[in-house]
Protein backbone atom coordinates (compact mmCIF):
# COMPACT_ATOMS: atom_id res chain seq x y z
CA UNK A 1 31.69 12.83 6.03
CA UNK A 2 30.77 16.60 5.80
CA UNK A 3 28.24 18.40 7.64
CA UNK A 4 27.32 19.44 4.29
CA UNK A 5 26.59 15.90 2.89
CA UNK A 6 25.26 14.42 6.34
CA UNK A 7 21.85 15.96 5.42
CA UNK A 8 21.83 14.96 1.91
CA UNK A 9 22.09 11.55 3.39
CA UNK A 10 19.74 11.55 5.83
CA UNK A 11 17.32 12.92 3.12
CA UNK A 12 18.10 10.43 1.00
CA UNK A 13 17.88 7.58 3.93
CA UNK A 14 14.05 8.95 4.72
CA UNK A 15 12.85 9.39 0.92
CA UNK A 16 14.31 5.27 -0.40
CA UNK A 17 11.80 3.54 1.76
CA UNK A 18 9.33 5.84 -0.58
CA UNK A 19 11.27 5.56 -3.84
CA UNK A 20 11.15 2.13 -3.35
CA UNK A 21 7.08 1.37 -2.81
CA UNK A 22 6.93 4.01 -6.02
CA UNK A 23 8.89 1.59 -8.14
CA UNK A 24 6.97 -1.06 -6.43
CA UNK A 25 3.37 0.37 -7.36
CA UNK A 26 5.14 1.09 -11.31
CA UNK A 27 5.83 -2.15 -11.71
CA UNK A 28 2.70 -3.82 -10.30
CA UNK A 29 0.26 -1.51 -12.32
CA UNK A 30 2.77 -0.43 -15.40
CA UNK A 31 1.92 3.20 -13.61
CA UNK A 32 3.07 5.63 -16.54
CA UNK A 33 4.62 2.98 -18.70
CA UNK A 34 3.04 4.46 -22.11
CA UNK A 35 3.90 8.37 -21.00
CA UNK A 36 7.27 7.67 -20.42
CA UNK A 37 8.14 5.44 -23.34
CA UNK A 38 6.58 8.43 -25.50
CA UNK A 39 8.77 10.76 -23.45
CA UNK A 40 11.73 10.14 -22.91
CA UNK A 41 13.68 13.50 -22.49
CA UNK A 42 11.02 13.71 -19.61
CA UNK A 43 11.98 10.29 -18.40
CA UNK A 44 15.58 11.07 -18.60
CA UNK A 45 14.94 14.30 -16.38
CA UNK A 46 13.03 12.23 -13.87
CA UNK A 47 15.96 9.75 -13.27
CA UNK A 48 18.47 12.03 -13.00
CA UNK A 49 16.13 14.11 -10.21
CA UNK A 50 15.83 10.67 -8.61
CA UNK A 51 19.23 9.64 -8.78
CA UNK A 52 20.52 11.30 -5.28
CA UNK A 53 18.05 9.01 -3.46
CA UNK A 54 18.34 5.85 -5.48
CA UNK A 55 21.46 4.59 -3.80
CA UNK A 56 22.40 0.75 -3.84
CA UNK A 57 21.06 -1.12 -1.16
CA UNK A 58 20.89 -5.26 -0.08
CA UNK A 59 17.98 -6.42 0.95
CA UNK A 60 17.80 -9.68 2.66
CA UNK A 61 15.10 -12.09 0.41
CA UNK A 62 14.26 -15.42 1.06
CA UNK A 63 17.73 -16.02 3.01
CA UNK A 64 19.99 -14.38 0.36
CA UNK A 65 21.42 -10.83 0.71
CA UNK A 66 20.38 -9.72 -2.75
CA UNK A 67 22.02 -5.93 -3.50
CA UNK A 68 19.53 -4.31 -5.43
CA UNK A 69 20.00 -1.51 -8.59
CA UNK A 70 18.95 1.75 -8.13
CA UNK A 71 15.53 2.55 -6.92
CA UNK A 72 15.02 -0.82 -5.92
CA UNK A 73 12.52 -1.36 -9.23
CA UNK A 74 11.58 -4.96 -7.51
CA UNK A 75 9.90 -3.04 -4.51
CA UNK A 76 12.25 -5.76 -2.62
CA UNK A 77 13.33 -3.35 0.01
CA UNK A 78 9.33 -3.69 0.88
CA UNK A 79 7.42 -6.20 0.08
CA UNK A 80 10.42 -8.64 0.37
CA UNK A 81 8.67 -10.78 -2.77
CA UNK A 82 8.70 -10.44 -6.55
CA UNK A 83 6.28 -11.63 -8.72
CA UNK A 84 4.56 -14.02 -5.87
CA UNK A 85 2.54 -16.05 -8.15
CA UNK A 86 6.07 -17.08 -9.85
CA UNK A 87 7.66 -17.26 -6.51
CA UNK A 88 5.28 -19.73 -4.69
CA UNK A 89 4.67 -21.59 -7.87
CA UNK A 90 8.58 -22.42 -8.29
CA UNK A 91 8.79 -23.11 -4.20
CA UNK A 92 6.67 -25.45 -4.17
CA UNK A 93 7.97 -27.34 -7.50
CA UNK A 94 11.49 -27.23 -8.16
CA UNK A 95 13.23 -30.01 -6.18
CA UNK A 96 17.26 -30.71 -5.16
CA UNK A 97 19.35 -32.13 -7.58
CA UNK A 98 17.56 -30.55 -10.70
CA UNK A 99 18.38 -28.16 -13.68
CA UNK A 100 17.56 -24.92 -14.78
CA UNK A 101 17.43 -22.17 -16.73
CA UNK A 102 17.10 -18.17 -16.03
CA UNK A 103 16.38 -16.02 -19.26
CA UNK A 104 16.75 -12.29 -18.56
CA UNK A 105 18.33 -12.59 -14.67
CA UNK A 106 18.35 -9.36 -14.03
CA UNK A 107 20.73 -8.74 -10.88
CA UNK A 108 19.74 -12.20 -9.56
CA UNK A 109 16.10 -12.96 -7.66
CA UNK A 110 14.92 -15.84 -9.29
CA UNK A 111 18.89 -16.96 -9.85
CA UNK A 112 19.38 -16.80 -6.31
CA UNK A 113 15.79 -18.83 -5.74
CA UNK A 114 16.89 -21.37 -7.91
CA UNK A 115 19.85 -22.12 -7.01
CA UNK A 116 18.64 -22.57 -3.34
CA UNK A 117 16.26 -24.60 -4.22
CA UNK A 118 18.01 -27.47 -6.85
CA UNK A 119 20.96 -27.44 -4.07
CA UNK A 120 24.44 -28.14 -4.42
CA UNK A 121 23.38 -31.61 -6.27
CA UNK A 122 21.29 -28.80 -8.58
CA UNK A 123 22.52 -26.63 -11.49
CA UNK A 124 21.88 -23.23 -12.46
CA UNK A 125 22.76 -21.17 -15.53
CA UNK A 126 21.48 -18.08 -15.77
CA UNK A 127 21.76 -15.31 -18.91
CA UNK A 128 21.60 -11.68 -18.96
CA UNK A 129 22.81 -9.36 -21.35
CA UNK A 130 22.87 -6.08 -19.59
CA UNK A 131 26.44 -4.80 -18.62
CA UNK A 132 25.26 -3.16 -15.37
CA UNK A 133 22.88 -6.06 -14.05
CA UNK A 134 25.34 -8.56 -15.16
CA UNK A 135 27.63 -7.41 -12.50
CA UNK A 136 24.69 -7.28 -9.83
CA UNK A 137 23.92 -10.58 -10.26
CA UNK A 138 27.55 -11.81 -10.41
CA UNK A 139 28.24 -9.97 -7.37
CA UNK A 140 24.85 -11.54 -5.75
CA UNK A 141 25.87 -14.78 -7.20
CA UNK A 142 29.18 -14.29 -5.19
CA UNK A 143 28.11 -12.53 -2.38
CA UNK A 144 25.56 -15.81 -1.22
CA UNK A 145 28.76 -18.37 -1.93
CA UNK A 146 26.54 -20.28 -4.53
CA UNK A 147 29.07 -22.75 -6.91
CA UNK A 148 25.65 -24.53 -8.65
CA UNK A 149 25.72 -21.33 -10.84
CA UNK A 150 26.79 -20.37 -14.25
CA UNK A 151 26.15 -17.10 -15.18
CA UNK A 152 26.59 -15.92 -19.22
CA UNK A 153 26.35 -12.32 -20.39
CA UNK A 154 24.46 -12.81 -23.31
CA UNK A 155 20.80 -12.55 -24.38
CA UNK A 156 19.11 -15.08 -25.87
CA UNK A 157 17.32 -15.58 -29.24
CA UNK A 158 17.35 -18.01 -32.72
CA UNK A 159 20.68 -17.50 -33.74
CA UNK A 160 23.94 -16.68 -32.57
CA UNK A 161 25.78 -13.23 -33.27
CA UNK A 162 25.99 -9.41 -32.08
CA UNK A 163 22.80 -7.32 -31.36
CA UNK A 164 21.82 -3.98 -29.66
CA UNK A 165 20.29 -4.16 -26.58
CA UNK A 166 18.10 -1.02 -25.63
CA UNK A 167 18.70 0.16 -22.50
CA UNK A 168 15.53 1.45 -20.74
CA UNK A 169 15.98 4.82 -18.85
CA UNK A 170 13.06 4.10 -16.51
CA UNK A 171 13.67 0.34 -15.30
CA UNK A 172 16.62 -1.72 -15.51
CA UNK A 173 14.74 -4.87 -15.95
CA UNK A 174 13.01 -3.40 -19.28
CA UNK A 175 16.10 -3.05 -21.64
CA UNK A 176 15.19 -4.84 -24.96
CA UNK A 177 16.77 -5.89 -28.37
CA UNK A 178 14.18 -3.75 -30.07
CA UNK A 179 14.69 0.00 -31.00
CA UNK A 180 13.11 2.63 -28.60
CA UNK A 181 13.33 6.32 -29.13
CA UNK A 182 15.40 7.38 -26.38
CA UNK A 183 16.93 4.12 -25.20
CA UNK A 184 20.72 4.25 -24.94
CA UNK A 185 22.26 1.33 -26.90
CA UNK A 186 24.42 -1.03 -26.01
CA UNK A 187 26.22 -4.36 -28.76
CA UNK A 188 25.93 -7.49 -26.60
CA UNK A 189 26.30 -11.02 -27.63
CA UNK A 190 23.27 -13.30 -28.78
CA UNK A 191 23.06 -17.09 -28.45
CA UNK A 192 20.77 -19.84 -29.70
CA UNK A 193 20.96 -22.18 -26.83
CA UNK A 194 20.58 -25.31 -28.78
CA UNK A 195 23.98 -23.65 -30.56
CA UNK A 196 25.75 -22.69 -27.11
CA UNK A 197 24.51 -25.92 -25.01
CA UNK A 198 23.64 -28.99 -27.26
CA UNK A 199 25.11 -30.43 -23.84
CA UNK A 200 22.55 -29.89 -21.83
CA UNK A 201 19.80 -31.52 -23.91
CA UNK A 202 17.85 -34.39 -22.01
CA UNK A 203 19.14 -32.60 -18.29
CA UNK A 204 16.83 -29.37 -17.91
CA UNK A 205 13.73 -29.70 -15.84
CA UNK A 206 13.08 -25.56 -15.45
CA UNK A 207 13.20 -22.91 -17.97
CA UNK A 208 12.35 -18.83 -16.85
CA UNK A 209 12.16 -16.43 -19.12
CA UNK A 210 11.50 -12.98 -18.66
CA UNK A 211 13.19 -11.15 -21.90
CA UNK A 212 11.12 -8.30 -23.00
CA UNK A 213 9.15 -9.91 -26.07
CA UNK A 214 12.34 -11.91 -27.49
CA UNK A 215 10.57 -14.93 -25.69
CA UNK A 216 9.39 -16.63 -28.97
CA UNK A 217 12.65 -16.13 -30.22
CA UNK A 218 14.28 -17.93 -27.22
CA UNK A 219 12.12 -20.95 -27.75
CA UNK A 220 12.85 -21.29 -31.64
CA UNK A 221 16.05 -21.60 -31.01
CA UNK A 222 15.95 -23.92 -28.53
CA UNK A 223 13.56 -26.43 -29.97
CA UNK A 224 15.96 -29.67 -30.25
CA UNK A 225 16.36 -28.80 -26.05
CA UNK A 226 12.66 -28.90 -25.52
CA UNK A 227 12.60 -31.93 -27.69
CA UNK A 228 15.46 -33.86 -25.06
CA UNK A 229 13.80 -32.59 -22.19
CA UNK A 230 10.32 -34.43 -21.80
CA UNK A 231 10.06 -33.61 -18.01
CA UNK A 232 10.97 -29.53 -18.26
CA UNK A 233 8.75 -26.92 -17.20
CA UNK A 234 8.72 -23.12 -18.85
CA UNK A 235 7.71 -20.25 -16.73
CA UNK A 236 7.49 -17.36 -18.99
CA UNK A 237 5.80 -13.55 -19.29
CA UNK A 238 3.50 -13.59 -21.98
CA UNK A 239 3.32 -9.84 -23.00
CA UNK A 240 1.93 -9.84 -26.46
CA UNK A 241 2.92 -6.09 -27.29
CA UNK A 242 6.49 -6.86 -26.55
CA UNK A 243 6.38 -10.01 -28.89
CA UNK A 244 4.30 -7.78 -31.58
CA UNK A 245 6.97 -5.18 -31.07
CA UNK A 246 9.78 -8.03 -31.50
CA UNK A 247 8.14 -8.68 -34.63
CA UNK A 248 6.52 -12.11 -33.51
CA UNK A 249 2.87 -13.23 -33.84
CA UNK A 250 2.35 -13.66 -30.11
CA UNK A 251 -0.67 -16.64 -31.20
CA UNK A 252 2.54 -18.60 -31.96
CA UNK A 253 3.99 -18.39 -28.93
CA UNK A 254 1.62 -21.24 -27.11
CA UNK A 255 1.20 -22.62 -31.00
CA UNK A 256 5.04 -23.53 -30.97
CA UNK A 257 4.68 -24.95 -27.62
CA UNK A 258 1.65 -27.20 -28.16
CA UNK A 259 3.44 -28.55 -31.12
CA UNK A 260 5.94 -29.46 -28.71
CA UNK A 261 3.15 -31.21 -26.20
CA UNK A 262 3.22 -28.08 -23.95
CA UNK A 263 -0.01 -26.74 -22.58
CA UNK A 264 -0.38 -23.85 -20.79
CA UNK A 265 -1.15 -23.45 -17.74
CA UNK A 266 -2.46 -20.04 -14.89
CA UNK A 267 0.04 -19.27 -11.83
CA UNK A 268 -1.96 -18.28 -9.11
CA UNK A 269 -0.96 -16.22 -6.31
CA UNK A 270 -0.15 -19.48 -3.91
CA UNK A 271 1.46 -20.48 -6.38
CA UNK A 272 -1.23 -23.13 -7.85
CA UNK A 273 -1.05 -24.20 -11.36
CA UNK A 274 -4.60 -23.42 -13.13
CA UNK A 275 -4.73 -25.27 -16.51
CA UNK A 276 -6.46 -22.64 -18.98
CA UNK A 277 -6.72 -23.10 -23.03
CA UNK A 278 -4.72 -21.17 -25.41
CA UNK A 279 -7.57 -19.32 -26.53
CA UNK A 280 -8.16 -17.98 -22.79
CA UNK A 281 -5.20 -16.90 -22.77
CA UNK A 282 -4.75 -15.13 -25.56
CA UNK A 283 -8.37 -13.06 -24.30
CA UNK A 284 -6.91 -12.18 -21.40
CA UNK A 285 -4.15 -10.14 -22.28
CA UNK A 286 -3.55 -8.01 -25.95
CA UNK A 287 -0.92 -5.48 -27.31
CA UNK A 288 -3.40 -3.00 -27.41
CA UNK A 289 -3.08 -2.54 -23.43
CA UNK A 290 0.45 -3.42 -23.00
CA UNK A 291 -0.95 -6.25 -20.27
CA UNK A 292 1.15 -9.54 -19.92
CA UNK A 293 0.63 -12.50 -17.35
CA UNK A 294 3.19 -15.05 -16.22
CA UNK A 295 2.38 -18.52 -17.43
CA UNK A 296 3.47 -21.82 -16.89
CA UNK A 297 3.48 -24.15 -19.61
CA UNK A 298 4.21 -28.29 -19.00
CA UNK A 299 3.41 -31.40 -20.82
CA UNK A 300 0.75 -33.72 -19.68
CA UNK A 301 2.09 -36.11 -17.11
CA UNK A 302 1.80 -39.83 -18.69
């Protein structure tokens, strides 16, 4: 290395940790969500002033090396947890030898959590469309030796076909199948899971999804799965200006759901399940705000 671009790296070393807890703080409180979406030339500016100190790193979470994108949007490289309410909640639940699901994988956490925890008796298959997380999370996939995986470069919807997915110039776990001004675009392949895995129905006991507001659309087209599956669990981001956005009603979302004996339920941080009625839910959070909450929604035992 130069002596020119030794302290260009040591700059860069010192400023990730506070890159990181930035991206960290963003995500927790949607810091500057609205500006930036209304922005984006400025947003555009501000990643590429970033970019020297947003290098690749790994990070070593819950026993996995996990190589994280750019700017480490997770916070991962500190807090060492994502989304700890979903975390604990699918610790303490998901058991060897099960099946599941992973909507929107991004480059891999909750893919990597999973398939520790259903074991090499267990199954995985996780889906994400993006071109650039997709190889993240193979490469994750890879890097932790994990052969209970499947991993598909699609997004998921109610039918099967080509779509543009939106690629966010802020975070890399935003990207969308709904316009944005600003957004680069990108064709990727969409599947209707009861279309691409009529296989699988009666085996799934976990479905995540975390897809931007195409949620509803996920679940309509996998209705005949839910139907086979009386034992399966669905841990998904209710964010009802991303469904309104989609062009979904997000009321329906738990509406389709209870009609399929699904109640919903609150993830708390321990990862406790708090039952809580549609209507609560619906209170809680509104598209007015941009607020979402991650909810788990099962069907009465007996």
């Amino acid at each position: 290395m130069s002596r020119s671009g030794l302290p260009r790296t040591i700059l860069a070393g010192a400023l990730r940790p506070l890159v990181s807890r930035a991206y960290a703080l963003k995500r927790r409180y949607r810091i500057g969500d609205r500006f930036l979406s209304r922005h984006p030339d400025f947003a555009h500016a501000l990643m590429a002033l970033l970019r020297p100190v947003k290098l690749y790193s790994v990070v070593d979470v819950h026993g996995h090396e996990l190589e994280v994108e750019d700017g480490d949007y997770l916070g991962l490289t500190i807090n060492r947890i994502y989304e700890p309410e979903v975390t604990h909640f699918l610790e303490r639940s998901v058991r060897g030898g099960q099946t599941a699901i992973d909507l929107g994988a991004h480059v891999g956490y909750f893919t990597l959590l999973l398939a520790k925890l259903v074991g090499p008796a267990g199954r995985v298959i996780a889906f994400e469309p993006d071109p650039d997380n997709f190889q993240l999370l193979e490469r994750n996939v890879r890097a932790n030796g994990y052969e209970n995986v499947t991993l598909h470069r699609q997004a998921v919807a109610d039918r099967c076909g080509q779509a543009l997915l939106y690629r966010s110039p802020v975070n890399p776990g935003d990207h969308r199948l709904v316009e944005c001004a600003g957004c680069e675009a990108v064709e990727v392949e969409v599947v209707a899971l009861d279309e691409l895995l009529p296989e699988l129905r009666g085996t799934i006991q976990w479905i995540k999804i975390d897809i931007q507001g195409a949620e509803l659309a996920a679940l309509r087209g996998m209705r005949a799965l839910l139907a086979s599956c009386p034992e399966v669990t669905i841990v998904t981001e209710f964010c009802p200006r991303a469904l309104a956005e989609f062009g979904d009603d997000p009321a329906s979302l738990p509406s389709l759901l209870a009609e399929l004996g699904f109640c919903p339920g609150e993830l708390r941080a321990n990862g406790e399940l708090r039952p809580v009625a549609a209507e609560e839910l619906l209170s809680r959070v509104s598209a007015e705000d941009a607020t979402y909450v991650n909810v788990a929604f099962t069907r009465p035992s007996g």
